[in-house]
Protein backbone atom coordinates (compact mmCIF):
# COMPACT_ATOMS: atom_id res chain seq x y z
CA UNK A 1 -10.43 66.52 151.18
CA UNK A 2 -7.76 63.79 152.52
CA UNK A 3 -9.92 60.99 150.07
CA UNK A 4 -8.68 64.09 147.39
CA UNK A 5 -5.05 64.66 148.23
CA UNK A 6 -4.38 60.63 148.03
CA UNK A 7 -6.06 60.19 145.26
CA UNK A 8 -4.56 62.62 143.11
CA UNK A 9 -0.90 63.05 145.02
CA UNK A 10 0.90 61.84 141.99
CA UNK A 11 -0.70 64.24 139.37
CA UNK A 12 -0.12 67.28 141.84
CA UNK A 13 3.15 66.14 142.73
CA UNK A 14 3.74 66.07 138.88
CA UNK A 15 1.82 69.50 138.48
CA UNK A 16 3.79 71.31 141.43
CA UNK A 17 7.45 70.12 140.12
CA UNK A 18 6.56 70.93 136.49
CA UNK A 19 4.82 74.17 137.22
CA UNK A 20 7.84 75.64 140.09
CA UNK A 21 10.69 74.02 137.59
CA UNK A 22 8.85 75.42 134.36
CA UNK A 23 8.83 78.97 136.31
CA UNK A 24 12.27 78.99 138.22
CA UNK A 25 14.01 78.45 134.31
CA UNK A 26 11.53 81.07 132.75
CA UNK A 27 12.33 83.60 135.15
CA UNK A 28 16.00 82.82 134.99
CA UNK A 29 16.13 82.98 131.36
CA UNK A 30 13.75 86.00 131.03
CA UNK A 31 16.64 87.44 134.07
CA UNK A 32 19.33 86.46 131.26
CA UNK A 33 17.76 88.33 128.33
CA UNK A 34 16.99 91.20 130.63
CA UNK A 35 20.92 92.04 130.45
CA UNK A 36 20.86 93.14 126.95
CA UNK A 37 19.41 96.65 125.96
CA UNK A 38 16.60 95.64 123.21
CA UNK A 39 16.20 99.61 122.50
CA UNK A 40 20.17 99.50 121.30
CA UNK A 41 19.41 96.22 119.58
CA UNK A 42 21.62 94.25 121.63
CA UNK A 43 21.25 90.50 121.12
CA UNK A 44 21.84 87.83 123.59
CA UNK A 45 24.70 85.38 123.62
CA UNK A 46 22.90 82.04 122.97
CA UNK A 47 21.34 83.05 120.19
CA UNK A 48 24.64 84.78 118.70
CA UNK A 49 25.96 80.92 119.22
CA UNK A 50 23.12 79.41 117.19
CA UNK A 51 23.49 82.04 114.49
CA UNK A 52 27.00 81.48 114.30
CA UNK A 53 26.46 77.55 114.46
CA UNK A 54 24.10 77.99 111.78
CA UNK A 55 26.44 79.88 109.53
CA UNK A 56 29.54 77.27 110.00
CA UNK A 57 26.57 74.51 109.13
CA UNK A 58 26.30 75.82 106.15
CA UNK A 59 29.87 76.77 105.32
CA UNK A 60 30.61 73.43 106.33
CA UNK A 61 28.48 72.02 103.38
CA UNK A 62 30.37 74.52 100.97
CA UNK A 63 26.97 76.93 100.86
CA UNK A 64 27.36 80.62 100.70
CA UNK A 65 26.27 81.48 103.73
CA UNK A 66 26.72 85.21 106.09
CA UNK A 67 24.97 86.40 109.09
CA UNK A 68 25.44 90.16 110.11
CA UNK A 69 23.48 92.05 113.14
CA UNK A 70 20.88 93.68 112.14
CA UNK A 71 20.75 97.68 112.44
CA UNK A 72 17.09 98.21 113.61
CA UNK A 73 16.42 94.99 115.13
CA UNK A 74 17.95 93.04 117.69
CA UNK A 75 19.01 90.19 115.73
CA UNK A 76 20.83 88.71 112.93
CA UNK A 77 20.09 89.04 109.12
CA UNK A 78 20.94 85.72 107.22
CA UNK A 79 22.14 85.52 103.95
CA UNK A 80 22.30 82.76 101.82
CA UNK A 81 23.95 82.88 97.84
CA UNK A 82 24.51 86.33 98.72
CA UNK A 83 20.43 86.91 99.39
CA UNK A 84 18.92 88.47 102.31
CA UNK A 85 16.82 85.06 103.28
CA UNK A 86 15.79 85.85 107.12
CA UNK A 87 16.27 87.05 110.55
CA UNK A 88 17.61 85.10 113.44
CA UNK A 89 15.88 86.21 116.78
CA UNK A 90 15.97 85.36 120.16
CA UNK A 91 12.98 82.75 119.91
CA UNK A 92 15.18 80.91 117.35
CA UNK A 93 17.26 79.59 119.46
CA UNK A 94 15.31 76.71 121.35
CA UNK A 95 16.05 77.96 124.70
CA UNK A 96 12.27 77.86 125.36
CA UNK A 97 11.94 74.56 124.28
CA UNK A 98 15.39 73.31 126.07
CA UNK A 99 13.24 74.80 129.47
CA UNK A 100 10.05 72.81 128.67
CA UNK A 101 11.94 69.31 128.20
CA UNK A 102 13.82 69.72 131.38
CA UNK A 103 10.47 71.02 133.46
CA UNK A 104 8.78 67.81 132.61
CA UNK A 105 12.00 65.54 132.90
CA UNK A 106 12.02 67.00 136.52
CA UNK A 107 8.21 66.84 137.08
CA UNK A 108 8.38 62.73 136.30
CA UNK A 109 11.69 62.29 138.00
CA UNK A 110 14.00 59.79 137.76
CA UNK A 111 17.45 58.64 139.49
CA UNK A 112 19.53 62.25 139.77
CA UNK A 113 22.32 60.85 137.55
CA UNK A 114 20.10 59.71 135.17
CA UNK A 115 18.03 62.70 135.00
CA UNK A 116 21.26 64.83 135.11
CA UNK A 117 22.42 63.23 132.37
CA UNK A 118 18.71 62.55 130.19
CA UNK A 119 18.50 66.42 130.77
CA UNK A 120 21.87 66.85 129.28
CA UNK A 121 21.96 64.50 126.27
CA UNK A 122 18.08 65.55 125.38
CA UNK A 123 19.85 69.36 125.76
CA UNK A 124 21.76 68.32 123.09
CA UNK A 125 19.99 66.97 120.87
CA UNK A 126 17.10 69.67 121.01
CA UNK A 127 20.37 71.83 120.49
CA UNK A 128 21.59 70.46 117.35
CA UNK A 129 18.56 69.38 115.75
CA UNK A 130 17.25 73.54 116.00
CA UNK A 131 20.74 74.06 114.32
CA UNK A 132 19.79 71.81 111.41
CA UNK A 133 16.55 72.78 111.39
CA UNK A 134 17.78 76.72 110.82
CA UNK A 135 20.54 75.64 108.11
CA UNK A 136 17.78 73.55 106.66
CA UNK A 137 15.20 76.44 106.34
CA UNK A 138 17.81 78.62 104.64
CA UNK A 139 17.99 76.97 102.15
CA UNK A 140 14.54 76.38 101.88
CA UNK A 141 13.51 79.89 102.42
CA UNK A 142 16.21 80.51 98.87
CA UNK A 143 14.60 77.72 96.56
CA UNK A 144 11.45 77.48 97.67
CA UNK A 145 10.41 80.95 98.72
CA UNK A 146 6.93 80.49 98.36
CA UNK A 147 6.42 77.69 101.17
CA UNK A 148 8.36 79.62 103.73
CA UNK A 149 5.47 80.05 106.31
CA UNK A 150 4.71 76.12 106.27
CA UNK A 151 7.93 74.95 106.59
CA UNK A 152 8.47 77.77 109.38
CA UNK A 153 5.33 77.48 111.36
CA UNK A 154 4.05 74.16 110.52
CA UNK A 155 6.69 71.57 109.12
CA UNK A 156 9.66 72.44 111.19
CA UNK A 157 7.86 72.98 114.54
CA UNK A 158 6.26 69.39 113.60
CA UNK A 159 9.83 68.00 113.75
CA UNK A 160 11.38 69.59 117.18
CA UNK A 161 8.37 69.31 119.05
CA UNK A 162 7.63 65.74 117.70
CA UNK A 163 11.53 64.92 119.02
CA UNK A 164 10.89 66.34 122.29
CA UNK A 165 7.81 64.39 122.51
CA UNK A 166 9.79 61.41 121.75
CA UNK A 167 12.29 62.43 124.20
CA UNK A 168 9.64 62.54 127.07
CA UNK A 169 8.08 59.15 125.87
CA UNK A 170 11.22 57.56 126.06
CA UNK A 171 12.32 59.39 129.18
CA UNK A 172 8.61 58.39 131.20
CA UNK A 173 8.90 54.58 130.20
CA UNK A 174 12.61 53.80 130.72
CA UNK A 175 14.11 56.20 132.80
CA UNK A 176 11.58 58.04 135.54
CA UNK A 177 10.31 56.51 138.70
CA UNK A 178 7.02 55.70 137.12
CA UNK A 179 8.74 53.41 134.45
CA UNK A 180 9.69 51.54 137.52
CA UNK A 181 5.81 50.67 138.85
CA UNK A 182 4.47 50.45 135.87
CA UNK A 183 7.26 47.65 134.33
């Protein structure tokens, strides 16, 4: 069992700090949305920023753009050139993704001010690239109506979890321990 534990120390080292970072966030975001009464359709404050980051986007680029809470849901109706396009929920807003980059930035750890920091600027990025990726399927979801569930489940999901990806390749060979023994 010994011959086991050597062998395979760095994957279960890599397991254990993924899996108990992975959980720790989960919990305290699930902890975070547990403060807001679904049944009144209360909606948290992250994804009230991201709405409203969405809707300056777009104002920003001189589109007609609104977002109003929704009455029956908890979320945010979106309008775009005065036309109900979509709602904004709480999975829109990345947090979920945000957790899985930083569990496996932890779980292949690096130098604490570089991980501090990789975990911040990745953040960040994940952060503004879900904002454009919400203005941009507004404006999709107007002109091209038809190709709304491929840009929304396929296409866009493509692009953020292709960046994270990239973020993790780039974080594993330059920045984490194991970059070091394997240079």
């Amino acid at each position: 069992m010994k011959k086991y534990w050597i062998q395979y120390k760095p994957f279960l080292l890599f397991l254990g700090k993924f899996a108990l970072t992975y959980l720790v966030l989960t919990f305290a975001y699930q902890y975070y949305l547990n403060q807001f009464d679904v049944k009144k359709h209360e909606v948290d404050g992250f994804t009230k920023l991201v709405t409203g980051q969405v809707e300056q986007t777009l104002l920003f680029f001189n589109c007609d753009a609104h977002s109003e809470l929704h009455p029956t849901e908890p979320c945010y109706k979106f309008f775009y050139n005065g036309k109900y396009i979509s709602r904004i929920v709480e999975g829109c807003n990345a947090l979920s993704v945000i957790i899985l980059f930083i569990a496996f930035v932890i779980a292949f750890s690096g130098k604490l001010k570089h991980t501090i920091l990789f975990i911040i600027g990745g953040s960040l990025i994940i952060h503004i690239l879900n904002i454009t990726r919400i203005s941009l399927l507004m404006i999709a979801f107007y002109y091209f109506p038809e190709s709304n569930s491929i840009l929304h489940d396929i296409l866009f999901p493509l692009v953020i979890y292709g960046t994270v990806f990239i973020l993790w390749v780039v974080w594993v060979n330059k920045f984490s321990f194991h970059a070091k023994k394997t240079a």
